[in-house]
PDB file of N, CA and C in Angstrom:
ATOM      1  N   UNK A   1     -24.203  37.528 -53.028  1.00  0.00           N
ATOM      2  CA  UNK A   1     -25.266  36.789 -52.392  1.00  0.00           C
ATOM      3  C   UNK A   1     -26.476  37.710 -52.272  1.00  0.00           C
ATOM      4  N   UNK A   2     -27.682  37.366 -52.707  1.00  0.00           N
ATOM      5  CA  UNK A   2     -29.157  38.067 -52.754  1.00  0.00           C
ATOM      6  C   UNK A   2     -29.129  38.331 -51.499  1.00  0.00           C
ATOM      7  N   UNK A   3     -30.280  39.232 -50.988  1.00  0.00           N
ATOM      8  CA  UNK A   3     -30.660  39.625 -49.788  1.00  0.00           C
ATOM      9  C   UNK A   3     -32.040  38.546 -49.458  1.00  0.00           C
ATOM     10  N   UNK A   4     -32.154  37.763 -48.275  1.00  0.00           N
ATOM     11  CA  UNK A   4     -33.204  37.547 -47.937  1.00  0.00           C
ATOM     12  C   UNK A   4     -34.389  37.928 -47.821  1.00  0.00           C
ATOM     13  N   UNK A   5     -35.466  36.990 -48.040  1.00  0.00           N
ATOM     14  CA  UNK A   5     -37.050  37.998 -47.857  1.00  0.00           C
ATOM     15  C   UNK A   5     -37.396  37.631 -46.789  1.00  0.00           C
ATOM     16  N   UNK A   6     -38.205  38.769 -45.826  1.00  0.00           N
ATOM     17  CA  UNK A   6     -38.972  38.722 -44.584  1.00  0.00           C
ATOM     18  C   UNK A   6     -39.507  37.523 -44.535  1.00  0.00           C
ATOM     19  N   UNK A   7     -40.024  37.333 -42.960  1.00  0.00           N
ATOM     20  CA  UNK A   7     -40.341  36.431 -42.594  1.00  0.00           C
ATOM     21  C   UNK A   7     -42.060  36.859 -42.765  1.00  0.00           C
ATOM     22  N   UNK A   8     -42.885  36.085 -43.537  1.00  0.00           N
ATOM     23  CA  UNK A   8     -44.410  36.556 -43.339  1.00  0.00           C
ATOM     24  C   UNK A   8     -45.092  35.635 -42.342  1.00  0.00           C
ATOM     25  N   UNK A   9     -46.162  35.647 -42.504  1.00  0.00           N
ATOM     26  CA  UNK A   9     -47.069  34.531 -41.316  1.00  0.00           C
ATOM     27  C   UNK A   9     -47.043  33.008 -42.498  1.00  0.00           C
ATOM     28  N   UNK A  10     -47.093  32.568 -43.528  1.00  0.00           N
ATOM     29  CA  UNK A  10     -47.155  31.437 -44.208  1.00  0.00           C
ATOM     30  C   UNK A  10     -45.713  30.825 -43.828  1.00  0.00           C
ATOM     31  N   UNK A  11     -44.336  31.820 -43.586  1.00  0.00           N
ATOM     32  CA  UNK A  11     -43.391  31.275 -43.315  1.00  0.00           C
ATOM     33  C   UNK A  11     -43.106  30.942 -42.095  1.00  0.00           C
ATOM     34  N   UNK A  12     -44.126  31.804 -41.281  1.00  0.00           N
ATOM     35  CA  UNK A  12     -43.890  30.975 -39.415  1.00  0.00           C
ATOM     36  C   UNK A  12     -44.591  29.696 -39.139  1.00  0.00           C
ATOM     37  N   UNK A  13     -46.057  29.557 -39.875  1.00  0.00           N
ATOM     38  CA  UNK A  13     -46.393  28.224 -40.390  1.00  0.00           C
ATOM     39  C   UNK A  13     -45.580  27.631 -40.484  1.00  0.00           C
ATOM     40  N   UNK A  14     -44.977  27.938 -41.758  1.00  0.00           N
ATOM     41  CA  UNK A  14     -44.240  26.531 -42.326  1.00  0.00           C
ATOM     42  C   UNK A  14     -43.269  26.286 -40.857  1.00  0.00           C
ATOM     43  N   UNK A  15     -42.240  27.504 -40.398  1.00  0.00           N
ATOM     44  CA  UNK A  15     -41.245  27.517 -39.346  1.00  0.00           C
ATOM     45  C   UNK A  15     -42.013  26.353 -38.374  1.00  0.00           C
ATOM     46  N   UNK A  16     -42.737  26.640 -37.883  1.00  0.00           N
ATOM     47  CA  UNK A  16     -43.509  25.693 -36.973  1.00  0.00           C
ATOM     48  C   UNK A  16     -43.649  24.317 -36.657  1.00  0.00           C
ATOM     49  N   UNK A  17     -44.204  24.342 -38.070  1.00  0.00           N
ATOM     50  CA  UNK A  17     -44.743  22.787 -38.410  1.00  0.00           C
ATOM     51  C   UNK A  17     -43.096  21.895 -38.602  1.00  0.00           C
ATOM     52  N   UNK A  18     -42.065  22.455 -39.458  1.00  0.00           N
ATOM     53  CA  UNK A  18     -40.835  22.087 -39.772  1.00  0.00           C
ATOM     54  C   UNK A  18     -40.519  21.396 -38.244  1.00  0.00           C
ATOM     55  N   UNK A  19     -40.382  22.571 -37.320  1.00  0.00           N
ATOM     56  CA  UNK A  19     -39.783  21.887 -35.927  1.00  0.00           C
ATOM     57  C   UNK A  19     -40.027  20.987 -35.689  1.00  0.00           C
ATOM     58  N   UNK A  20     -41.799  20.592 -35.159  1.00  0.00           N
ATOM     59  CA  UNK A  20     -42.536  19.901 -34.893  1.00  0.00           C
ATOM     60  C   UNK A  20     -41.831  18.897 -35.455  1.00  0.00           C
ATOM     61  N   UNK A  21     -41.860  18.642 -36.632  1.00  0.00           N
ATOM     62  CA  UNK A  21     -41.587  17.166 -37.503  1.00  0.00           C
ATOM     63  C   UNK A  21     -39.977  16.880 -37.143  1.00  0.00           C
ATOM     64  N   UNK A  22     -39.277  18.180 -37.349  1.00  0.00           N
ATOM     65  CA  UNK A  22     -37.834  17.988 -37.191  1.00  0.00           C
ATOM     66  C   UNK A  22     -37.519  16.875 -35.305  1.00  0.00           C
ATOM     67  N   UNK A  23     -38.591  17.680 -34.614  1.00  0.00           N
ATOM     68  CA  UNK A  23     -38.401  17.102 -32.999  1.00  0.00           C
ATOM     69  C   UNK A  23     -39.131  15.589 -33.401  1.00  0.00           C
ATOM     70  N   UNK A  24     -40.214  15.071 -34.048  1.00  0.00           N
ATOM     71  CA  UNK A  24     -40.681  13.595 -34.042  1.00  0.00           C
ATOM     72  C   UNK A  24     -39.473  13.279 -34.746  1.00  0.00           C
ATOM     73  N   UNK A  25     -38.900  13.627 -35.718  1.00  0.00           N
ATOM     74  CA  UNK A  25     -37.703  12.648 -36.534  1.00  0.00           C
ATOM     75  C   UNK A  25     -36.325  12.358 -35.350  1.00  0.00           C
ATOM     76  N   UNK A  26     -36.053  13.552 -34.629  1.00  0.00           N
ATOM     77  CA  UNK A  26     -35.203  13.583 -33.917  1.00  0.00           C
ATOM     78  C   UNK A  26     -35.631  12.158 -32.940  1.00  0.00           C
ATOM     79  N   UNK A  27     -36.749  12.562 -32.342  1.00  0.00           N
ATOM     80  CA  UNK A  27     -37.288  11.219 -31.570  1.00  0.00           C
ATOM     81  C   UNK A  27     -37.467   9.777 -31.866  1.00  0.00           C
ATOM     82  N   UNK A  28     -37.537   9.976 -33.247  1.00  0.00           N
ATOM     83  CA  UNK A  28     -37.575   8.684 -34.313  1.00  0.00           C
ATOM     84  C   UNK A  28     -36.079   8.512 -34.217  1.00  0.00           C
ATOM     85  N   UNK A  29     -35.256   9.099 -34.334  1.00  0.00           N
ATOM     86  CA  UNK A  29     -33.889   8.451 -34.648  1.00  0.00           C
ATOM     87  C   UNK A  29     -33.098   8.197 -33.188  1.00  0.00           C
ATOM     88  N   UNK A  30     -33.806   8.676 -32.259  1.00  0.00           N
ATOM     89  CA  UNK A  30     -33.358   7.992 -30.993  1.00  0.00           C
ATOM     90  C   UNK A  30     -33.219   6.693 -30.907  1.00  0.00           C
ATOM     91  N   UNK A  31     -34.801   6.769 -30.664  1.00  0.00           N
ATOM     92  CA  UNK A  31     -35.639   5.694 -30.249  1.00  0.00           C
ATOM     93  C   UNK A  31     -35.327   4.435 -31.281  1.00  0.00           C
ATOM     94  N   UNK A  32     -35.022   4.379 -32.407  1.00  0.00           N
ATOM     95  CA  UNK A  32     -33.843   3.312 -33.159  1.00  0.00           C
ATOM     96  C   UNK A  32     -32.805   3.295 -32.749  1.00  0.00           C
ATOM     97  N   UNK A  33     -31.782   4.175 -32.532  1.00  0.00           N
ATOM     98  CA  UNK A  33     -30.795   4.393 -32.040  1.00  0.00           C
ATOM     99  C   UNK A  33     -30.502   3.644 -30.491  1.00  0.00           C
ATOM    100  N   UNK A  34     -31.559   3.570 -29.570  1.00  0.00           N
ATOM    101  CA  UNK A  34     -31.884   2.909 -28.413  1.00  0.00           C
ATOM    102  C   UNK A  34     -32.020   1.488 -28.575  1.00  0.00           C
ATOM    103  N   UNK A  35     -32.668   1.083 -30.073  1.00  0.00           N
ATOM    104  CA  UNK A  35     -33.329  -0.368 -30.155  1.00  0.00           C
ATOM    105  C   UNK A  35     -31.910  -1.001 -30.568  1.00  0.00           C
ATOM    106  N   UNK A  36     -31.313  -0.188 -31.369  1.00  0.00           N
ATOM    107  CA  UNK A  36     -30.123  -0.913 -32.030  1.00  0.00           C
ATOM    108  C   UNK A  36     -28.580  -1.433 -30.192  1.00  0.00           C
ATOM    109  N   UNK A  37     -28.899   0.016 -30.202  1.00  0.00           N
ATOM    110  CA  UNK A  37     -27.796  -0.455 -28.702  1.00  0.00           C
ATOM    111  C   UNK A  37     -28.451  -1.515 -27.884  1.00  0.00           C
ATOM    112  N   UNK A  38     -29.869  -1.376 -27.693  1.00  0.00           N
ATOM    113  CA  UNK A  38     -29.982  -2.815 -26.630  1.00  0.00           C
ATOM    114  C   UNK A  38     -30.316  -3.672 -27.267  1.00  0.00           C
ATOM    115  N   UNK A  39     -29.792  -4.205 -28.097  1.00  0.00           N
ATOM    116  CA  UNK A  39     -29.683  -5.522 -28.871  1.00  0.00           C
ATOM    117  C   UNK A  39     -30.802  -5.845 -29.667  1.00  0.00           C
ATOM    118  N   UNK A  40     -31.581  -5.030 -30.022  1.00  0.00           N
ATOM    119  CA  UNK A  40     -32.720  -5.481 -30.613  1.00  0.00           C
ATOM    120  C   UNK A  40     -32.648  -4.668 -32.339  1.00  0.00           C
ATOM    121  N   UNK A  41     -31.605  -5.004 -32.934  1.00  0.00           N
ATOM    122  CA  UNK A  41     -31.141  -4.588 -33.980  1.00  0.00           C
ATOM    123  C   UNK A  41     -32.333  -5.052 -35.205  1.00  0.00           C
ATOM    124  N   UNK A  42     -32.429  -6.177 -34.566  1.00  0.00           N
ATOM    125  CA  UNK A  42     -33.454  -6.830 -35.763  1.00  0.00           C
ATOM    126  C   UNK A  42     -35.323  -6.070 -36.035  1.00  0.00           C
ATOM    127  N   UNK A  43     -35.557  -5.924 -34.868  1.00  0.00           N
ATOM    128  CA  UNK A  43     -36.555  -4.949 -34.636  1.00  0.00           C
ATOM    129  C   UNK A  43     -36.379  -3.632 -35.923  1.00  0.00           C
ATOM    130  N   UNK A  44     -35.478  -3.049 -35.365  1.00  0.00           N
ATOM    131  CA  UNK A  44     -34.653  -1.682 -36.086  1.00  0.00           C
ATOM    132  C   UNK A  44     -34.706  -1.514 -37.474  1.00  0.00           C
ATOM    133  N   UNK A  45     -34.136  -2.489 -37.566  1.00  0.00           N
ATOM    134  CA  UNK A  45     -33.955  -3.095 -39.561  1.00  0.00           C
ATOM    135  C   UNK A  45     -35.160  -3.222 -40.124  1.00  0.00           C
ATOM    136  N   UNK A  46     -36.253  -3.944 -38.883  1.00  0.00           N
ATOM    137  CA  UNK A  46     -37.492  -4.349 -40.216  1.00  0.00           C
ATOM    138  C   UNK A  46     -38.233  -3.002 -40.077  1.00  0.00           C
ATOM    139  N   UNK A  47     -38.266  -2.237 -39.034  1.00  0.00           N
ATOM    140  CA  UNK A  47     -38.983  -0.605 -38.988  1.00  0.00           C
ATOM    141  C   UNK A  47     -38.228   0.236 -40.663  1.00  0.00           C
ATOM    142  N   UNK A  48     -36.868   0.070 -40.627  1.00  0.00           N
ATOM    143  CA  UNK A  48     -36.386   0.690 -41.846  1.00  0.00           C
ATOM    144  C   UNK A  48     -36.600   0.379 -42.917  1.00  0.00           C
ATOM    145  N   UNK A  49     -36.709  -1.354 -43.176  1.00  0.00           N
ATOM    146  CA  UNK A  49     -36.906  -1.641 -44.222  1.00  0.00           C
ATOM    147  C   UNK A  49     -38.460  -1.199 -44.553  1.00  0.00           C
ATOM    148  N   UNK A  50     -39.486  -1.833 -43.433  1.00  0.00           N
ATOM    149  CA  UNK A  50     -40.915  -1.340 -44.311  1.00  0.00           C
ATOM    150  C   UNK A  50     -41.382   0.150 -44.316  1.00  0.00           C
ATOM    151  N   UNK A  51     -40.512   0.887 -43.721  1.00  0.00           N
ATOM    152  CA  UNK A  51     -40.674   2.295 -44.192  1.00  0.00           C
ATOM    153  C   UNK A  51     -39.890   2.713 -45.596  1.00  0.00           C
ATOM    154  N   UNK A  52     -39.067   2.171 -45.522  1.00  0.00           N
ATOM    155  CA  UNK A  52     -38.231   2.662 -46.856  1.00  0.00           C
ATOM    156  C   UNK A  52     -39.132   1.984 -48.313  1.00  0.00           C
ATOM    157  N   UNK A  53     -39.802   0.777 -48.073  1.00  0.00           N
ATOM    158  CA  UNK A  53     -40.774  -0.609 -48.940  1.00  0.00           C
ATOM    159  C   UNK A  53     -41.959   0.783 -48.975  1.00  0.00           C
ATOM    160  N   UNK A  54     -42.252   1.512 -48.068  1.00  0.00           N
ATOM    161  CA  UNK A  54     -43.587   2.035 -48.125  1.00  0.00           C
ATOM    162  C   UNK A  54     -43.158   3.248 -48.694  1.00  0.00           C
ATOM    163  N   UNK A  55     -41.969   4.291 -48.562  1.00  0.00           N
ATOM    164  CA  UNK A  55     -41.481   5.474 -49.046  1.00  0.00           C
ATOM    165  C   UNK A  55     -41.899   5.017 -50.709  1.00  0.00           C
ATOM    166  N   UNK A  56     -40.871   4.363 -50.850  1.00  0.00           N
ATOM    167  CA  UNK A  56     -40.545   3.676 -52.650  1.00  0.00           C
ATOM    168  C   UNK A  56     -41.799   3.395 -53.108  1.00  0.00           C
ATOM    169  N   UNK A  57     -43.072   2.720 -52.742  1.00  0.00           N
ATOM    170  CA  UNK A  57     -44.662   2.601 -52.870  1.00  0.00           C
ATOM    171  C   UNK A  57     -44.932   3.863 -53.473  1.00  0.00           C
ATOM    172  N   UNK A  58     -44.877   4.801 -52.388  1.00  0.00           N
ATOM    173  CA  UNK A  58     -45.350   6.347 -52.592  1.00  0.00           C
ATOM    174  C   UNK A  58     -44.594   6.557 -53.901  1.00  0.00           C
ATOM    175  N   UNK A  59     -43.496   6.560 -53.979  1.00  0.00           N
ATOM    176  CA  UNK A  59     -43.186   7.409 -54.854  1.00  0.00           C
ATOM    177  C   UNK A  59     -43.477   6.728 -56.487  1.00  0.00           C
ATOM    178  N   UNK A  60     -43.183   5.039 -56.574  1.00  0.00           N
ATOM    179  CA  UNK A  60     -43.655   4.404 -58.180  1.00  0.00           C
ATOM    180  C   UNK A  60     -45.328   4.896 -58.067  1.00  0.00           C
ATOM    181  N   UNK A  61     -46.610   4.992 -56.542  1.00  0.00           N
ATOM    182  CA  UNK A  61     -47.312   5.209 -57.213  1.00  0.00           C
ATOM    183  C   UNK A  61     -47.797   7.127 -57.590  1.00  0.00           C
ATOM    184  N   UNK A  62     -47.400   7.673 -56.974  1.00  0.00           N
ATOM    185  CA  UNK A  62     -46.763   9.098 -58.048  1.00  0.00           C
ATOM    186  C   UNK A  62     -46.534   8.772 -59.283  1.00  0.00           C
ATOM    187  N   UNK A  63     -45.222   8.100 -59.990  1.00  0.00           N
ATOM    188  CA  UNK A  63     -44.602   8.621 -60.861  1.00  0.00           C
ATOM    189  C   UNK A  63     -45.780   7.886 -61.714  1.00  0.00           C
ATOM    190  N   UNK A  64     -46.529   6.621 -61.883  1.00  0.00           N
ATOM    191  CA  UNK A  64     -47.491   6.094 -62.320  1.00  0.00           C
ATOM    192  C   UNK A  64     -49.029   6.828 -62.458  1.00  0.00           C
ATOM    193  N   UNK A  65     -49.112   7.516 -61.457  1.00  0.00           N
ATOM    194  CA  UNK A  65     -50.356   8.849 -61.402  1.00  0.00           C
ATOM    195  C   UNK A  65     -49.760   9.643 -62.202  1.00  0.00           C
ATOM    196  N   UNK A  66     -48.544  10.046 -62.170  1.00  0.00           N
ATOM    197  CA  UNK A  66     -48.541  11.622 -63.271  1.00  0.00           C
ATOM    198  C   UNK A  66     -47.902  10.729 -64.357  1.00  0.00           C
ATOM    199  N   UNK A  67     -47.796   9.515 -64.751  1.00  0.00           N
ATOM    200  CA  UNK A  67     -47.783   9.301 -66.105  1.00  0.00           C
ATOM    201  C   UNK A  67     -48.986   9.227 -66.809  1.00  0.00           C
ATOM    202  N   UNK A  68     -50.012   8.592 -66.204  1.00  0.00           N
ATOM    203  CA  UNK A  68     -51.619   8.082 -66.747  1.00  0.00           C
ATOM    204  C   UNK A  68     -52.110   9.565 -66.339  1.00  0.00           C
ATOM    205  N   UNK A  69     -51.868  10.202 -65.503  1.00  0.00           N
ATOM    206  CA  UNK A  69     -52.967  11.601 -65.404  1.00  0.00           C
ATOM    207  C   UNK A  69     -52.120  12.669 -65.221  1.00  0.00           C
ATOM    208  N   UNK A  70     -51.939  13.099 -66.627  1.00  0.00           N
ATOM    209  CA  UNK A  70     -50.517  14.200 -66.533  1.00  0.00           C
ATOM    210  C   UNK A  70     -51.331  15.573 -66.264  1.00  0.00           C
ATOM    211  N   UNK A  71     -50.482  16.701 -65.550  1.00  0.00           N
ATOM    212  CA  UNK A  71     -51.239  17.283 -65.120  1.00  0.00           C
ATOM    213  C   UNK A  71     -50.864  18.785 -66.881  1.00  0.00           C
ATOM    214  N   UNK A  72     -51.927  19.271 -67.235  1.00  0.00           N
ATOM    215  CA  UNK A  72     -51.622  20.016 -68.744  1.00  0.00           C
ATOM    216  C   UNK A  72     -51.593  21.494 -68.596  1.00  0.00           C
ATOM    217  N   UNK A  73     -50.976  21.625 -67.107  1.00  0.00           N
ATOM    218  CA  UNK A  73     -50.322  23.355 -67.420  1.00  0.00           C
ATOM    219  C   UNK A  73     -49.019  23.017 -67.738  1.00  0.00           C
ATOM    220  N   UNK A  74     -48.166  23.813 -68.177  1.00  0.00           N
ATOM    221  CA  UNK A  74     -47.065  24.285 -68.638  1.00  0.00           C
ATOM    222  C   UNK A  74     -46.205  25.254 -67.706  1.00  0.00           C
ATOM    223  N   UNK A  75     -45.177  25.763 -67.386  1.00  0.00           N
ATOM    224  CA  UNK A  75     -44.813  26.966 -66.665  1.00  0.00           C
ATOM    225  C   UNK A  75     -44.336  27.876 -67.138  1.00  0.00           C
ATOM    226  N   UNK A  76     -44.000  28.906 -66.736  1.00  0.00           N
ATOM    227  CA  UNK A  76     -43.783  29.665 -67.533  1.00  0.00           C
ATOM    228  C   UNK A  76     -42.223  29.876 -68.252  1.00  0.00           C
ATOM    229  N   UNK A  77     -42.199  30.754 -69.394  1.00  0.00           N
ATOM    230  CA  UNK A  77     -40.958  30.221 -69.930  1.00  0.00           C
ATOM    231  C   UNK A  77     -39.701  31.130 -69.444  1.00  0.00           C
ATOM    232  N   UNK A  78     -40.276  32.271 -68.971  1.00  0.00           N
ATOM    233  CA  UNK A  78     -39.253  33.237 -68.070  1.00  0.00           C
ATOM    234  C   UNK A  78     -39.397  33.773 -66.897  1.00  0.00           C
ATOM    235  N   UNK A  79     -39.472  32.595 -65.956  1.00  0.00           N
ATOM    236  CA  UNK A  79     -40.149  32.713 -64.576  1.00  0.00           C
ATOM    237  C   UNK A  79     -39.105  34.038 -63.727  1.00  0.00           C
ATOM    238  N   UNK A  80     -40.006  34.569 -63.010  1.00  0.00           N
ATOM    239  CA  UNK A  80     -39.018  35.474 -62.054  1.00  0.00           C
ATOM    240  C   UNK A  80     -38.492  34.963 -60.760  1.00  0.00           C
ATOM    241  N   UNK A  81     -36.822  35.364 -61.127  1.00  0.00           N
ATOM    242  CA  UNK A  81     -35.998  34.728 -59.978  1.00  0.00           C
ATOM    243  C   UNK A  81     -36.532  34.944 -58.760  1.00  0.00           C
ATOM    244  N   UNK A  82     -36.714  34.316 -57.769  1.00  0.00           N
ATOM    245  CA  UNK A  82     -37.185  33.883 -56.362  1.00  0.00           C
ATOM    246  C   UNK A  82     -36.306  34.367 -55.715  1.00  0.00           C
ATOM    247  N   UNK A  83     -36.623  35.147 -54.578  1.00  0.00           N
ATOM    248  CA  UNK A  83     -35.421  35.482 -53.594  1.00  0.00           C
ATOM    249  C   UNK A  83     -35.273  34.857 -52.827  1.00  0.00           C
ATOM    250  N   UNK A  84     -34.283  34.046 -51.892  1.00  0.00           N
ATOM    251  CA  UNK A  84     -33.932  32.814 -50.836  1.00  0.00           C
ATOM    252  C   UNK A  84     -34.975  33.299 -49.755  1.00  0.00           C
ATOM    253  N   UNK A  85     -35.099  31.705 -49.401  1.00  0.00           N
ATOM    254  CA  UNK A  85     -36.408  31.709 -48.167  1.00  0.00           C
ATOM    255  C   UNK A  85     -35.455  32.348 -47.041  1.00  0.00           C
ATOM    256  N   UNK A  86     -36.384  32.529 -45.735  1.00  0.00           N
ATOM    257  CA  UNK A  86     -35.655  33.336 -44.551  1.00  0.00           C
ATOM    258  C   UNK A  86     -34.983  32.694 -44.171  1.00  0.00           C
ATOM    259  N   UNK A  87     -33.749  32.816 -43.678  1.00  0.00           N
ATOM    260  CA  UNK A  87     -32.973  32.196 -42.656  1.00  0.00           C
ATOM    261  C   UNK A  87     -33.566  31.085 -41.446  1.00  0.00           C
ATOM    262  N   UNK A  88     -34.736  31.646 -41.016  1.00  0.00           N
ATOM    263  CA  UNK A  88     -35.427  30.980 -40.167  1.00  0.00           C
ATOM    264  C   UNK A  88     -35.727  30.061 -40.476  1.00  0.00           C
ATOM    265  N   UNK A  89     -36.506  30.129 -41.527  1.00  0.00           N
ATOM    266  CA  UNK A  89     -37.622  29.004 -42.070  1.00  0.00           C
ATOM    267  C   UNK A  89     -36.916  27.870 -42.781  1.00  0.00           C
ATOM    268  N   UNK A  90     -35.789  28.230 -43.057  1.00  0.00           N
ATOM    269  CA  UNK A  90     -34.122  26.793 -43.644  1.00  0.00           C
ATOM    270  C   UNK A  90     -33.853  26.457 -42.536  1.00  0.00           C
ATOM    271  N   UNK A  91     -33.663  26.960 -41.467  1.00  0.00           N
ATOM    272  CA  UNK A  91     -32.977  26.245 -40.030  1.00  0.00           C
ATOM    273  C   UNK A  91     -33.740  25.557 -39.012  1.00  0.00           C
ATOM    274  N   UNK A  92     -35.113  25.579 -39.844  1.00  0.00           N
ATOM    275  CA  UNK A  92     -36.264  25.306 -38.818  1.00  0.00           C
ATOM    276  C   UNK A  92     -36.693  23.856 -38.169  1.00  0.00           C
ATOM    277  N   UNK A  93     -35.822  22.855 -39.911  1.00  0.00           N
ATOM    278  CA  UNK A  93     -35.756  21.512 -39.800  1.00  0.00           C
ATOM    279  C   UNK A  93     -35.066  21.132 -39.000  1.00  0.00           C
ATOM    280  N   UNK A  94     -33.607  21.004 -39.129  1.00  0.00           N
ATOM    281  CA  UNK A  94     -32.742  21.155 -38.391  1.00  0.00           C
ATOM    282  C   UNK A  94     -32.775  20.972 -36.907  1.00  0.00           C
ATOM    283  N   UNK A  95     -33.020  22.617 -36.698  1.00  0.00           N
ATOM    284  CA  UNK A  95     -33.228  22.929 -35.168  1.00  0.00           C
ATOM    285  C   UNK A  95     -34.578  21.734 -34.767  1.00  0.00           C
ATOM    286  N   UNK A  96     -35.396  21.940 -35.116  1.00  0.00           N
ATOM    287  CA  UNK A  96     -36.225  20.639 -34.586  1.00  0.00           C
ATOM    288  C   UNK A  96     -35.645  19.506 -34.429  1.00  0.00           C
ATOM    289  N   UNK A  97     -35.165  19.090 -35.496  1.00  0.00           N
ATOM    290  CA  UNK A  97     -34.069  17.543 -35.198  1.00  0.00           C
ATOM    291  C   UNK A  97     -33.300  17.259 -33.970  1.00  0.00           C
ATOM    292  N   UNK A  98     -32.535  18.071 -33.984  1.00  0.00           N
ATOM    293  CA  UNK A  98     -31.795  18.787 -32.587  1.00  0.00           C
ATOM    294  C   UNK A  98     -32.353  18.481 -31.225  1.00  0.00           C
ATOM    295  N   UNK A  99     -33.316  19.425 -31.383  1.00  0.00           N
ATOM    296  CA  UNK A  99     -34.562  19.679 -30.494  1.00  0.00           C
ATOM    297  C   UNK A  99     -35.156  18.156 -30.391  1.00  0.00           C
ATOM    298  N   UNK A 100     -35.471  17.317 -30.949  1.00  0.00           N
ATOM    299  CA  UNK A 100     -35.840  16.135 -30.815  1.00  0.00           C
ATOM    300  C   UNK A 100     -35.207  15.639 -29.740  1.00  0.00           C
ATOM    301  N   UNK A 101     -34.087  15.448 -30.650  1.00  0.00           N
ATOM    302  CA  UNK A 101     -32.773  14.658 -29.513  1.00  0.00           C
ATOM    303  C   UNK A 101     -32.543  14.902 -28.652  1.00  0.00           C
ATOM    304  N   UNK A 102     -32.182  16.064 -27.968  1.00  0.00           N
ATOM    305  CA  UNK A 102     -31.956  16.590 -26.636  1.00  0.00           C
ATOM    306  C   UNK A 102     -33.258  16.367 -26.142  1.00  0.00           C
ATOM    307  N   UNK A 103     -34.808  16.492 -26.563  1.00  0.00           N
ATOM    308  CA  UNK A 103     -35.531  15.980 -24.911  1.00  0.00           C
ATOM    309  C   UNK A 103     -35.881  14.356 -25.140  1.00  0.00           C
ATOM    310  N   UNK A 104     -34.915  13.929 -26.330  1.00  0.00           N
ATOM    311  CA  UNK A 104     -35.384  12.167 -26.190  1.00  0.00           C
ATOM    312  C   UNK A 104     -34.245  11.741 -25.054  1.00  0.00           C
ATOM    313  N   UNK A 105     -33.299  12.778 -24.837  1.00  0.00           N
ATOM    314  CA  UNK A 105     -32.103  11.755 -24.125  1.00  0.00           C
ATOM    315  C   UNK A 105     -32.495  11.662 -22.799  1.00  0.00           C
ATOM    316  N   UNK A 106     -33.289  12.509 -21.972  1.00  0.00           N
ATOM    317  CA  UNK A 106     -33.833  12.578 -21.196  1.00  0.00           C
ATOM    318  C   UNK A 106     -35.449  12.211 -20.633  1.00  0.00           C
ATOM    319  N   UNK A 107     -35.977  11.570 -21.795  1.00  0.00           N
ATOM    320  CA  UNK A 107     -36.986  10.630 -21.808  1.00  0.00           C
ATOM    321  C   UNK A 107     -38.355  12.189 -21.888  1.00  0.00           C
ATOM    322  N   UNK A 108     -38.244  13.205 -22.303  1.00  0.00           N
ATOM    323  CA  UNK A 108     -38.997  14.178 -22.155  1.00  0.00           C
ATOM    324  C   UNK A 108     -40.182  14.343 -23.630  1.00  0.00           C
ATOM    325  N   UNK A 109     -39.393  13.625 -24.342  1.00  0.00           N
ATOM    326  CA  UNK A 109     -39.985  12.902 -25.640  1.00  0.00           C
ATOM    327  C   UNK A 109     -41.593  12.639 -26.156  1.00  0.00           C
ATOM    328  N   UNK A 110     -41.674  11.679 -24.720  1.00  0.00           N
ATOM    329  CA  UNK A 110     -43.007  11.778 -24.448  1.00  0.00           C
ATOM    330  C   UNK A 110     -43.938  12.729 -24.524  1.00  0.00           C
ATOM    331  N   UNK A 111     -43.837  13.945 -24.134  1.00  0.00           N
ATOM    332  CA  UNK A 111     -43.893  15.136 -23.354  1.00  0.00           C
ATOM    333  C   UNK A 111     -44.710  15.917 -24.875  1.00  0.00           C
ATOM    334  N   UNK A 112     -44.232  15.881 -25.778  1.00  0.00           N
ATOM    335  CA  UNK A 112     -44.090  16.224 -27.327  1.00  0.00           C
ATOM    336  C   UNK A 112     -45.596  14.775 -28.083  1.00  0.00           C
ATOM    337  N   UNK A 113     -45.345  13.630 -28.123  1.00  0.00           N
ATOM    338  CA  UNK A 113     -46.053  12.686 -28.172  1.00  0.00           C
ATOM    339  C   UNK A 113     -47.240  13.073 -27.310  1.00  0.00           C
ATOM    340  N   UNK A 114     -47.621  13.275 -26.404  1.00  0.00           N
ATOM    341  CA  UNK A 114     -48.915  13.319 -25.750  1.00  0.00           C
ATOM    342  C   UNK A 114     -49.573  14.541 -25.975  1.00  0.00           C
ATOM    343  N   UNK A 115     -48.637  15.651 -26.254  1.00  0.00           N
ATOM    344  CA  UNK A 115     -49.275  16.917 -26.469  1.00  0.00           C
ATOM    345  C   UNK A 115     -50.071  16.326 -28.067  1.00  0.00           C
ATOM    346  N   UNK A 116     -49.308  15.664 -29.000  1.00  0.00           N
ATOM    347  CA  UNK A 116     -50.302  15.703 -30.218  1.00  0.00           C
ATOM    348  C   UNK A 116     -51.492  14.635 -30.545  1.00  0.00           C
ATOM    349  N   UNK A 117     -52.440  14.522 -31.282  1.00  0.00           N
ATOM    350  CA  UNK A 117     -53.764  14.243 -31.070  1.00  0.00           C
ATOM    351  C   UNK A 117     -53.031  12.516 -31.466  1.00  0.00           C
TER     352      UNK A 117
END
């Protein structure tokens, strides 16, 4: 197994921002998780379906942009092996997710929501 590379400042960025999103998803999957137990399943379903209708959007109109406007670099043909990202910066999703959940169970959720713009 390679040795890990340091943690720089682009990777505490990224560490950061990961949580952040990892704690709204965590809060996102409550807060369905809540709609589905108090009976409002149907609610639940159409949030999944038109996110998943809008994911699939994104991605045919991608694959339709880089068919009509391909992008004409090339890479290289003997790229140098990459050493694994930090430990941190892989666990960062995660732990946010986590982190979501534990202050949604306690309604602290909010708390996260009002801090952002």
């Amino acid at each position: 197994m390679s040795e890990r590379r340091k943690m720089g400042v682009a990777d505490w960025i990224n560490a950061a921002i990961n949580v952040v999103i990892g704690a709204l998803l965590g809060s996102l999957i409550y807060g369905l998780a809540q709609l589905v137990a108090g009976g409002s399943w149907l609610i639940a379903m159409i949030i999944l379906y038109l996110n998943a209708g809008l994911f699939f959007l994104i991605v045919l109109s991608d694959k339709l942009f880089d068919r009509f406007y391909p992008v004409r670099f090339r890479p290289a043909k003997n790229p140098k092996p990459q050493p694994p990202k930090p430990l941190l910066r892989v666990l960062s999703l995660p732990s946010g997710f986590v982190l979501g959940i534990v202050l949604a169970v306690p309604g602290l959720d909010r708390t996260i929501l009002d801090i952002l713009p």
